[in-house]
Protein backbone atom coordinates (compact mmCIF):
# COMPACT_ATOMS: atom_id res chain seq x y z
CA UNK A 1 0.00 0.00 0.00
CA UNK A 2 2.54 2.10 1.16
CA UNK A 3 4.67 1.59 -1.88
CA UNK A 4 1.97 2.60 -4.76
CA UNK A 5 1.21 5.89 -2.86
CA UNK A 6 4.95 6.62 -3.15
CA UNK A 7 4.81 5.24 -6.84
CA UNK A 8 1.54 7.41 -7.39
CA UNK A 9 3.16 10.68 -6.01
CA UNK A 10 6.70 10.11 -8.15
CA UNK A 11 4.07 10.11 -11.23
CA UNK A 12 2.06 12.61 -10.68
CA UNK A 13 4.95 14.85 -10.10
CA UNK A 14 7.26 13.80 -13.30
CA UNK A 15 3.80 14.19 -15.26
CA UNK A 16 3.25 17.70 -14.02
CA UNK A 17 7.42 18.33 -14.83
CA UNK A 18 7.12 16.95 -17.62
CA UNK A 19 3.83 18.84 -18.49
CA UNK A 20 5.42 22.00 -18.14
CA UNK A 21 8.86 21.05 -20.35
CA UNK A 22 6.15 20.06 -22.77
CA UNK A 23 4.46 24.07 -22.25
CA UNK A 24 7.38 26.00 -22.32
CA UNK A 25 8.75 24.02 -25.64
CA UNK A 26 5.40 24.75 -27.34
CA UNK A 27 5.81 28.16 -26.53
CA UNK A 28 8.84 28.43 -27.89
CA UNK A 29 8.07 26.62 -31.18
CA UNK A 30 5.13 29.10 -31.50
CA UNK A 31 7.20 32.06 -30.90
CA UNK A 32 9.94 30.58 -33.40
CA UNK A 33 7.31 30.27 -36.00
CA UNK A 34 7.04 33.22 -36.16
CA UNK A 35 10.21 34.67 -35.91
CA UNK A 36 10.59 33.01 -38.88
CA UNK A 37 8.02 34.86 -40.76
CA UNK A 38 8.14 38.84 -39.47
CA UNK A 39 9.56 41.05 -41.61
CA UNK A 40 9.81 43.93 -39.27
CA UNK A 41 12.78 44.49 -37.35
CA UNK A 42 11.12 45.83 -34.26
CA UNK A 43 9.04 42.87 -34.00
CA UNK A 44 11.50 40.74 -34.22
CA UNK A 45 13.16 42.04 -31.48
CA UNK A 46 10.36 41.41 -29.01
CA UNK A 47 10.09 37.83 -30.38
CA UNK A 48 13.86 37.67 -29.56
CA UNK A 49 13.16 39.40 -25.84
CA UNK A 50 10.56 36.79 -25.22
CA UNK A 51 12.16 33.78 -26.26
CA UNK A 52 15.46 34.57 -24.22
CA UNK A 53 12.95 35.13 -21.22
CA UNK A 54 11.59 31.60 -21.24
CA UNK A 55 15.47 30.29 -22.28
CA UNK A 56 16.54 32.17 -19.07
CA UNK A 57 13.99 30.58 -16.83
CA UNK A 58 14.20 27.46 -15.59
CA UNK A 59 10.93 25.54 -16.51
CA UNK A 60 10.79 23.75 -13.05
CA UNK A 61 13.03 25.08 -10.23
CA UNK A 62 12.78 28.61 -9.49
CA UNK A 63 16.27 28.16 -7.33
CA UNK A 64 18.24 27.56 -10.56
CA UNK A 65 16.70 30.29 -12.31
CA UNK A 66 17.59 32.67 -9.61
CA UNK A 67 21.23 31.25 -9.65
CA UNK A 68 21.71 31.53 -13.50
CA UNK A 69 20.59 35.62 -12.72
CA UNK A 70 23.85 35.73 -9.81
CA UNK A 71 25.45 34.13 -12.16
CA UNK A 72 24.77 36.14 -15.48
CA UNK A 73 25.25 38.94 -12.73
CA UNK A 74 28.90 38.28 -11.53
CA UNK A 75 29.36 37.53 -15.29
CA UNK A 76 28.71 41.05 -16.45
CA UNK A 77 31.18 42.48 -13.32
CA UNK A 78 34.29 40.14 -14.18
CA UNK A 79 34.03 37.83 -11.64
CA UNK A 80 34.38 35.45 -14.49
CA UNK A 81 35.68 32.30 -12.31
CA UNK A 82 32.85 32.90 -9.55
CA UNK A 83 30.32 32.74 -12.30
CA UNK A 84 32.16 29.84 -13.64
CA UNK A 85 31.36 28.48 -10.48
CA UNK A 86 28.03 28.84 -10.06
CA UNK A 87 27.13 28.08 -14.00
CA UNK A 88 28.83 24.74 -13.19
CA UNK A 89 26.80 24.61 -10.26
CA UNK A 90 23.85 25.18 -11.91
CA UNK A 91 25.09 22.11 -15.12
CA UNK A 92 25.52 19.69 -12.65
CA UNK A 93 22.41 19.94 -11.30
CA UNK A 94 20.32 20.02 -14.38
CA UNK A 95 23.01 19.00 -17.39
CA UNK A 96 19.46 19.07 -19.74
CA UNK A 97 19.26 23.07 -19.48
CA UNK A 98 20.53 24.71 -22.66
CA UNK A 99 21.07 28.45 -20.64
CA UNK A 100 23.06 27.46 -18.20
CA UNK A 101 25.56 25.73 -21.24
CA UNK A 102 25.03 28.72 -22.95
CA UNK A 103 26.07 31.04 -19.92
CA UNK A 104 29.20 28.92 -19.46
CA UNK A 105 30.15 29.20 -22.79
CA UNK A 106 29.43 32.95 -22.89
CA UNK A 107 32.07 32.99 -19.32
CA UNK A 108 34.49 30.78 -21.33
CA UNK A 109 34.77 33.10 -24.25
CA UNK A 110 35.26 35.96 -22.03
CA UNK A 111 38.13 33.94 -20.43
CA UNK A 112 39.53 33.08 -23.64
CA UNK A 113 38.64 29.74 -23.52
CA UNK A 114 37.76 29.40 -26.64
CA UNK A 115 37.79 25.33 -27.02
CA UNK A 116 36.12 25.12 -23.52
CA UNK A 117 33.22 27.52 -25.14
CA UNK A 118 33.33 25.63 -28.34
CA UNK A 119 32.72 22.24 -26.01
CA UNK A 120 29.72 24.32 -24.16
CA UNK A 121 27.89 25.99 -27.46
CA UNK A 122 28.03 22.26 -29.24
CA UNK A 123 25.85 20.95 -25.53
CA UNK A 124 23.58 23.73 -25.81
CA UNK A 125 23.19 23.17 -29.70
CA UNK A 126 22.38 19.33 -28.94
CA UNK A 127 19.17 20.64 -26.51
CA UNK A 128 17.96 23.62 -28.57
CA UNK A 129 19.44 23.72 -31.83
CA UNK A 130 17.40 27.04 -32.24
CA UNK A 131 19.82 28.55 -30.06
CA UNK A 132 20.87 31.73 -32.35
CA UNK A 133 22.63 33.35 -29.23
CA UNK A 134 24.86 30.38 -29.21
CA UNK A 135 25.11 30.22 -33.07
CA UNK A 136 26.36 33.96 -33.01
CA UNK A 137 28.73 33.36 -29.90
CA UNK A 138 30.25 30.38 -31.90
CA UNK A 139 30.65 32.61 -35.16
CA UNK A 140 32.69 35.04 -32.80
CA UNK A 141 34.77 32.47 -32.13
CA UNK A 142 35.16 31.12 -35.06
CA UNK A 143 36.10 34.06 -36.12
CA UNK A 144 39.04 35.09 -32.99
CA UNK A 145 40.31 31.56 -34.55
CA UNK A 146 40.31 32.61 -37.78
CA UNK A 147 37.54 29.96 -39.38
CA UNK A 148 36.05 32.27 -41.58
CA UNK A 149 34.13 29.70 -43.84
CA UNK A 150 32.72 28.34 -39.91
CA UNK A 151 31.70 31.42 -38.99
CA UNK A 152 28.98 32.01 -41.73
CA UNK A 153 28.12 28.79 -41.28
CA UNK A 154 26.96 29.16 -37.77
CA UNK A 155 25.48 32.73 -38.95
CA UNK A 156 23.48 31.01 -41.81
CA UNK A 157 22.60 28.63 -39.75
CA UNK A 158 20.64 31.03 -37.17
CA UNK A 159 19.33 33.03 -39.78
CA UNK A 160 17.38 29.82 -40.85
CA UNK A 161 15.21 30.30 -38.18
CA UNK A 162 15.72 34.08 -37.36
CA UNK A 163 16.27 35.61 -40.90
CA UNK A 164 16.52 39.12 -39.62
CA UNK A 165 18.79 38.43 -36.72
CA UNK A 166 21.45 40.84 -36.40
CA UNK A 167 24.26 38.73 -36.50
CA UNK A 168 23.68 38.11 -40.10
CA UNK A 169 24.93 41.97 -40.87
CA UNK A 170 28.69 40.08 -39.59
CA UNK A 171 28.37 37.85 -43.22
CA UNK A 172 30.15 40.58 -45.35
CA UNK A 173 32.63 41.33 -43.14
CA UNK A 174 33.64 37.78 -42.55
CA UNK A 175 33.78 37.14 -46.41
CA UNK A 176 36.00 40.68 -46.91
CA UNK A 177 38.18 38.97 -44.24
CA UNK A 178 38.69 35.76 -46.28
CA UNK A 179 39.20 38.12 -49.37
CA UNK A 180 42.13 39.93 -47.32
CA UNK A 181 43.06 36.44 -46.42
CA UNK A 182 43.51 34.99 -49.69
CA UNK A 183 45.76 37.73 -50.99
């Protein structure tokens, strides 16, 4: 008796987790739908606010959303191996959550740890290969290594799904680097 209450309570509770993965990814697939389609910059660019909203939340635990903020926090003042820290943290607890792999990589680059980032932006790819913030951040690094051709690769690849995101405007400038290059 004791043990199908126990059993009954474990599946209730990954059904209602589970339930709201389930929400939040529809969410997102709506908003990317149309991201695809708008043609004006400006609404774009609330499409792109919401979307990093629900990537920035944690769909279940409220503590690990408030952690990736402290840690997207100490981030932005230079207290790049505290943030390190707590975006490991954050991984080990929940290695399924693209954002906190995408904040890692983000403290990596900064670092200059660019293979480490590379290592990060390829996990966060593997959960949401949507992920144009990561597609951009490995284009920048592409480009500090001096992978050109990668670069607009990761651009083009974003701009499948966002085709007015900003990071697109880096595509000429990447091929008049190869030009230079080639001379």
């Amino acid at each position: 008796m004791k043990f199908s209450k126990i059993f009954l309570i474990i599946l209730f509770i990954s059904i209602f987790f589970s339930s709201v993965h389930s929400s939040q990814e529809n969410i997102l697939n709506n908003l990317f739908n149309q991201l695809e389609k708008v043609k004006n910059s400006k609404s774009a660019a609330l499409l792109e606010e919401k979307i990093w909203s629900i990537w920035n939340e944690h769909p279940t635990n409220n503590k690990l959303t408030e952690r990736l903020e402290f840690g997207t926090e100490l981030m932005q003042y230079g207290d790049y191996n505290y943030a390190l820290r707590v975006f490991n943290n954050i991984i080990i607890t929940d290695p399924k959550w693209s954002e906190a792999w995408n904040k890692r990589a983000t403290v990596h680059f900064l670092m200059s740890q660019f293979t480490d980032s590379l290592d990060d932006i390829n996990k966060v790819l593997n959960i949401e290969p949507r992920h144009f913030g990561a597609l951009s951040g490995q284009a920048r690094i592409f480009i500090k290594l001096q992978k050109y051709e990668k670069a607009i690769k990761s651009i083009e690849r974003a701009l499948k799904f966002y085709p007015s995101f900003k990071s697109g405007e880096m595509i000429p400038e990447i091929e008049r680097l190869i030009r230079e290059e080639s001379i």
